[in-house]
C-alpha atoms as a PDB file:
ATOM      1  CA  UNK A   1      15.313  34.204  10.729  1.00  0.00           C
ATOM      2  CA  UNK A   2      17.514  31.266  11.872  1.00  0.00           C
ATOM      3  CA  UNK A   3      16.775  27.918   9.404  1.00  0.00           C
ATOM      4  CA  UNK A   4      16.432  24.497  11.590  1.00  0.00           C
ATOM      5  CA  UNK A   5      18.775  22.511   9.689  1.00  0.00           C
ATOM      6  CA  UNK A   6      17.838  18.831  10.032  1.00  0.00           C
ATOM      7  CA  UNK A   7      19.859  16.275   8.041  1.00  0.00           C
ATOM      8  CA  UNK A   8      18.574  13.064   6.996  1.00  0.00           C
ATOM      9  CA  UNK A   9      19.496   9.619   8.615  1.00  0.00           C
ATOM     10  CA  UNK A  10      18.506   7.460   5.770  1.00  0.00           C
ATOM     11  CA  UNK A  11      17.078   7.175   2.348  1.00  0.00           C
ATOM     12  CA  UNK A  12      13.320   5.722   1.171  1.00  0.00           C
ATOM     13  CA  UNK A  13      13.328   3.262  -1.675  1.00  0.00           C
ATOM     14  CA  UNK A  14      10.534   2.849  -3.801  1.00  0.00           C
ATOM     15  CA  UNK A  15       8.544   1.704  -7.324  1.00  0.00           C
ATOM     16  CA  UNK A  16       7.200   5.441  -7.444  1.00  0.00           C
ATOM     17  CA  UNK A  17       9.964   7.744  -9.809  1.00  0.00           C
ATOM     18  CA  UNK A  18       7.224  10.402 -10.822  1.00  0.00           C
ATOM     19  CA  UNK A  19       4.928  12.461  -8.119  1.00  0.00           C
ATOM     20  CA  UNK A  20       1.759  11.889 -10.781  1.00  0.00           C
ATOM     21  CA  UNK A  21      -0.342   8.394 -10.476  1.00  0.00           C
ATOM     22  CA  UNK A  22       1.136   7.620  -7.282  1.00  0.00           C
ATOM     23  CA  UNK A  23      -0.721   7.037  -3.986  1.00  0.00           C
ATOM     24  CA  UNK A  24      -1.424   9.950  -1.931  1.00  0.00           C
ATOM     25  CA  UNK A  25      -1.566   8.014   1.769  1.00  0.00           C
ATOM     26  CA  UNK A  26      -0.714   4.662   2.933  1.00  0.00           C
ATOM     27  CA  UNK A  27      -3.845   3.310   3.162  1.00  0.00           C
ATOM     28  CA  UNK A  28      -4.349   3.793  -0.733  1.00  0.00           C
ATOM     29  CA  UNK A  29      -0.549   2.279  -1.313  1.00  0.00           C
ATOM     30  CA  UNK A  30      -1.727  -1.324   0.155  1.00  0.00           C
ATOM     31  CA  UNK A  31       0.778  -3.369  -1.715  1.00  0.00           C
ATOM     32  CA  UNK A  32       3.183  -0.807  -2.737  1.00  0.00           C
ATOM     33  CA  UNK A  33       6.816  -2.292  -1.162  1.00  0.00           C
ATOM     34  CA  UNK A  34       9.148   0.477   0.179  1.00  0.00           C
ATOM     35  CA  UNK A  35      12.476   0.390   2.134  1.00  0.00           C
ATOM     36  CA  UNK A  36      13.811   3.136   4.446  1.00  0.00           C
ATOM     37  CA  UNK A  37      17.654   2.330   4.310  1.00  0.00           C
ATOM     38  CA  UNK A  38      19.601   4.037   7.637  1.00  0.00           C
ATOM     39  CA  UNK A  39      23.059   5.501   6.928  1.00  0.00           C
ATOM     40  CA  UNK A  40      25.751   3.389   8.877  1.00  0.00           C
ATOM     41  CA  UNK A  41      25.713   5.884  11.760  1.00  0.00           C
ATOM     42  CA  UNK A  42      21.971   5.490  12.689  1.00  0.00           C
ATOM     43  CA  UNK A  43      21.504   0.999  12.102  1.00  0.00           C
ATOM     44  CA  UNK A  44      21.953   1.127  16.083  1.00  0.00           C
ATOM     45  CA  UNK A  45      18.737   2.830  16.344  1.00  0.00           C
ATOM     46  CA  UNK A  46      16.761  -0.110  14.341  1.00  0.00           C
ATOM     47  CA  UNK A  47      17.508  -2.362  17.497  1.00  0.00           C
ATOM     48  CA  UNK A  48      13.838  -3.365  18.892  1.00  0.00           C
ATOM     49  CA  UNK A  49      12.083  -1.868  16.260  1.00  0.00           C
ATOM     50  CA  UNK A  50      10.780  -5.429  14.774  1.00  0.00           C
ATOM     51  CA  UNK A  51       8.496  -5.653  17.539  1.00  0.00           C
ATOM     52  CA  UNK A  52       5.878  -3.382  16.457  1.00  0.00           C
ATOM     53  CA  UNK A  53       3.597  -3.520  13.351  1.00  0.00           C
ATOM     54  CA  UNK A  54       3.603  -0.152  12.089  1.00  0.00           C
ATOM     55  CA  UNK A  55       6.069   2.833  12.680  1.00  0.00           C
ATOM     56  CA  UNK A  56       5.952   6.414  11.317  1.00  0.00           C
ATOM     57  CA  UNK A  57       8.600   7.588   8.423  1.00  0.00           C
ATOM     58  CA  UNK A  58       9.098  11.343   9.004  1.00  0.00           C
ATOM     59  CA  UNK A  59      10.559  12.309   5.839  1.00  0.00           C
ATOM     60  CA  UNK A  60      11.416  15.485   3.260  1.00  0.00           C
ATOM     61  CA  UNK A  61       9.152  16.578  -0.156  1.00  0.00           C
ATOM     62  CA  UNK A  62      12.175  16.858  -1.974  1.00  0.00           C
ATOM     63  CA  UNK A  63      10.813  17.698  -4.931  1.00  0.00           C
ATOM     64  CA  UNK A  64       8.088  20.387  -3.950  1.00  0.00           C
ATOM     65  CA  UNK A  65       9.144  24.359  -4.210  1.00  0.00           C
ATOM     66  CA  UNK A  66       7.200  26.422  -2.621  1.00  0.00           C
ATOM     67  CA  UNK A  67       4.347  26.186   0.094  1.00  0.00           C
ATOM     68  CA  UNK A  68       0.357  27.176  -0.648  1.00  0.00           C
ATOM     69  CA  UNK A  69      -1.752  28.425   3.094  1.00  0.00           C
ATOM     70  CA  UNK A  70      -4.655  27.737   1.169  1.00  0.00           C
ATOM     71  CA  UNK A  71      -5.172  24.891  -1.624  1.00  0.00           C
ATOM     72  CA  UNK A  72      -7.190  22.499  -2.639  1.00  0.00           C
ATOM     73  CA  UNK A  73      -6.283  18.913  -1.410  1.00  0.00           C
ATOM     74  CA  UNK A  74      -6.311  15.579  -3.438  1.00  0.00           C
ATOM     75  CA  UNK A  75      -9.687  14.082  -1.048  1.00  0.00           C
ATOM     76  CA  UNK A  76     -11.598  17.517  -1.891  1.00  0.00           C
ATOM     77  CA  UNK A  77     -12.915  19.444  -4.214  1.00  0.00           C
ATOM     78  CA  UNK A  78     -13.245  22.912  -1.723  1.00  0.00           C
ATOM     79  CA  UNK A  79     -10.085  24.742  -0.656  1.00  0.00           C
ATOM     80  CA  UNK A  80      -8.512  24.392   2.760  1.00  0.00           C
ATOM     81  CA  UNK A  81      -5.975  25.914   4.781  1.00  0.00           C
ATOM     82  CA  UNK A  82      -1.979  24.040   4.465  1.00  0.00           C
ATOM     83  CA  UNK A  83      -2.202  22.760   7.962  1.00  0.00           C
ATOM     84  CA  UNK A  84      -5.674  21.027   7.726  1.00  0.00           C
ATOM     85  CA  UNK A  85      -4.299  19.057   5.190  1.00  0.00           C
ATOM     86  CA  UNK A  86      -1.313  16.598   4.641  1.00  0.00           C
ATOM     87  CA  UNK A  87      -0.303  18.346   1.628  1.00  0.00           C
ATOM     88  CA  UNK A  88       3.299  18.318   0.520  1.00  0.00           C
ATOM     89  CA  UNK A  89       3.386  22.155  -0.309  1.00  0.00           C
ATOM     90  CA  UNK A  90       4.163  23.416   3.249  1.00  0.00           C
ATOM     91  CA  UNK A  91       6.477  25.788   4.670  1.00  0.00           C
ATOM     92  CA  UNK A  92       8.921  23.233   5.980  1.00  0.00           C
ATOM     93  CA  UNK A  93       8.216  20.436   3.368  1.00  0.00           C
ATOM     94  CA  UNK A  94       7.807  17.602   5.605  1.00  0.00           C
ATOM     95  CA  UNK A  95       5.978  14.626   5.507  1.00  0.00           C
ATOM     96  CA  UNK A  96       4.781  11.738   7.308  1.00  0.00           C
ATOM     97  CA  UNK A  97       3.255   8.280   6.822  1.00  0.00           C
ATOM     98  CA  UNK A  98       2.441   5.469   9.095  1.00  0.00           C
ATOM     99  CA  UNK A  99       3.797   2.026   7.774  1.00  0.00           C
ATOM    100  CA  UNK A 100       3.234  -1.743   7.912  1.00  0.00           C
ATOM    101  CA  UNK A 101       6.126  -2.947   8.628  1.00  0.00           C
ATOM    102  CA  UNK A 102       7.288  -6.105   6.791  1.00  0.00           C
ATOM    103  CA  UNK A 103      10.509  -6.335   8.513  1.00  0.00           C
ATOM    104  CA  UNK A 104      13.892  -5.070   9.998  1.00  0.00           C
ATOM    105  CA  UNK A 105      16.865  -6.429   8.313  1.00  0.00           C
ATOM    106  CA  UNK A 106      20.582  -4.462   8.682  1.00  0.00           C
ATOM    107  CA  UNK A 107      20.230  -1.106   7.509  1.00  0.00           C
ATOM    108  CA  UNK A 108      16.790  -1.759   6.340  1.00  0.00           C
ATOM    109  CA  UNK A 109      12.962  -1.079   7.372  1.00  0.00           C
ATOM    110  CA  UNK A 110      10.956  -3.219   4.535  1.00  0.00           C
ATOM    111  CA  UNK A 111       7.634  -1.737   4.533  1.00  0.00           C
ATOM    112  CA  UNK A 112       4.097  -1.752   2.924  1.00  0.00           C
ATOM    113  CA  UNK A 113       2.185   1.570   2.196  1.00  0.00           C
ATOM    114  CA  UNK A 114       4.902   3.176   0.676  1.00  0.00           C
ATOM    115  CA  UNK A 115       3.190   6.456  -0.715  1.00  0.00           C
ATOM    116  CA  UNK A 116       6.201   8.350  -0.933  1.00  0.00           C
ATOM    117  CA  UNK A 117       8.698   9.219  -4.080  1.00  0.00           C
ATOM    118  CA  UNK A 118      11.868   6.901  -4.836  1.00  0.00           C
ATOM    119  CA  UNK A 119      14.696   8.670  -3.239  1.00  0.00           C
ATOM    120  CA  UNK A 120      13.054  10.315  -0.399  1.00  0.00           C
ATOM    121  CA  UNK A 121      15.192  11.796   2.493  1.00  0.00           C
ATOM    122  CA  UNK A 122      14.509   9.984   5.655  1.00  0.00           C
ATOM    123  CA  UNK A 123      13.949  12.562   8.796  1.00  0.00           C
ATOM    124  CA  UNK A 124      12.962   9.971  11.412  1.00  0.00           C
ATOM    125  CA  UNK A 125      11.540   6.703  12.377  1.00  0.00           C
ATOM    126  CA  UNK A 126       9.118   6.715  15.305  1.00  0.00           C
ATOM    127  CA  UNK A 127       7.092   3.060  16.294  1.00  0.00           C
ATOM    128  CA  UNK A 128       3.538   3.490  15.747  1.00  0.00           C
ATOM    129  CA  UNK A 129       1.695   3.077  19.496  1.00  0.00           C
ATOM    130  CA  UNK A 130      -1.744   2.364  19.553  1.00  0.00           C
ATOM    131  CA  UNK A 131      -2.499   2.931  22.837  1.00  0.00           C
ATOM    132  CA  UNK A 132      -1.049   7.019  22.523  1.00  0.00           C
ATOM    133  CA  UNK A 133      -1.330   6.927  18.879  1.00  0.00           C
ATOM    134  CA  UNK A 134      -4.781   6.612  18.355  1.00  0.00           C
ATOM    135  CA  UNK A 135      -7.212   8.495  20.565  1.00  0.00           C
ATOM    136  CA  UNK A 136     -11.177   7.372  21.295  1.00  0.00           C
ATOM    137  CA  UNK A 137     -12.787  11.092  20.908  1.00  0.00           C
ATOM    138  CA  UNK A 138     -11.344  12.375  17.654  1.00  0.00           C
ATOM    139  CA  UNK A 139     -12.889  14.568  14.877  1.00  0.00           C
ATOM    140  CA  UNK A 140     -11.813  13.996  11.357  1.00  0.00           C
ATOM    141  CA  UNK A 141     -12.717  17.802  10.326  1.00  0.00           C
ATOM    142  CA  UNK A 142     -13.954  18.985   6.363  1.00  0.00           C
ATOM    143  CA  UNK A 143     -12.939  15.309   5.685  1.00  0.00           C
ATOM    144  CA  UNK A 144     -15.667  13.987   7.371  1.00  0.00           C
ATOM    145  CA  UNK A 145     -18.104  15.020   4.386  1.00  0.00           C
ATOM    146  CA  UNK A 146     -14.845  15.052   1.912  1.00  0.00           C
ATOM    147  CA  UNK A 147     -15.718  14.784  -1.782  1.00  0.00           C
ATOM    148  CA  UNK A 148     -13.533  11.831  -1.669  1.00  0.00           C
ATOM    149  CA  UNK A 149     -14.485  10.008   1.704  1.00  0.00           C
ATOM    150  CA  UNK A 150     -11.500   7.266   1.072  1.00  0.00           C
ATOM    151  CA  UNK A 151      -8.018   7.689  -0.731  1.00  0.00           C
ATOM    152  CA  UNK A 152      -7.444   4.342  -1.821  1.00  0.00           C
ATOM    153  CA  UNK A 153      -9.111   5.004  -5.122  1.00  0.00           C
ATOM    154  CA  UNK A 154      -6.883   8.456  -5.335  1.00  0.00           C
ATOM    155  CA  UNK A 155      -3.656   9.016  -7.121  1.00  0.00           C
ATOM    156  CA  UNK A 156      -1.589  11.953  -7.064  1.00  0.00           C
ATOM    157  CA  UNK A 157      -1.135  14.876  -9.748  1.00  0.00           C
ATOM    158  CA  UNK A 158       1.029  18.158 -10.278  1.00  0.00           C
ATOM    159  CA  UNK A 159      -0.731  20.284  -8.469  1.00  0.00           C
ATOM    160  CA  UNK A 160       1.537  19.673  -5.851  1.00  0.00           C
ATOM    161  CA  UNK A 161       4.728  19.831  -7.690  1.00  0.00           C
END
């Protein structure tokens, strides 16, 4: 099987060294401060982005082995299949969150919500658009009557490790 090979264009900074206690989406990691520093190559790309409020970090679970097609997520208490959940142990290891951004500086994306490990690989940067990013008619699935209805109160563990 041929591998996609995707290398990263940046790093993510932030207060969270260990995968246990921290947030498990942005909207529970109100207040946690993260940077996405671009490698030298890629700062071009930043021009613009200031504009918008929120943009999506497309990044690597560099410290999760493995993958799980069924598991049981941190907002449930029932088992679910990989790819109706955001959990980090997936085939390709990629993740995503969408950001508050605080601001643009240089190399640097300052950002609130930062729910991701200290050292991160940065994928990709992609501005959040409201208008395309959030449809009217959507359907929030086995979360909809979720153990846990909101994250902010959740923290992560090793189950994921």
């Amino acid at each position: 099987m041929n591998r996609i090979i995707l290398e990263p264009i940046g790093v993510i900074c932030t207060p969270h060294e260990q995968i246990e206690g921290m947030p498990v989406q942005p909207a529970g990691a109100a207040g946690f401060t993260g940077r996405a520093v671009l490698k030298k190559e890629y700062v071009e790309g930043l021009t613009d982005l200031e504009g918008f409020s929120h943009a999506t970090l497309i990044y690597h679970f560099h410290r999760t082995e493995g993958y799980l097609l069924t598991l049981i997520p941190f907002m449930d208490t029932k088992p679910h299949g990989v790819f109706a959940t955001r959990s980090p142990k997936r085939p390709n290891h990629i993740g995503m969150s969408t950001v508050r951004i605080l601001s643009v500086e240089g190399d640097t994306v300052t950002f609130d919500g930062a729910d991701m490990l200290n050292g991160t690989p940065l994928i990709d940067i992609k501005p959040y658009y409201p208008k395309y990013d959030s449809p009217a008619d959507t359907k929030s699935g086995w979360l909809e009557n979720a153990a846990h209805a909101h994250c902010s109160e959740i923290r992560s563990d090793n189950r994921f490790v």
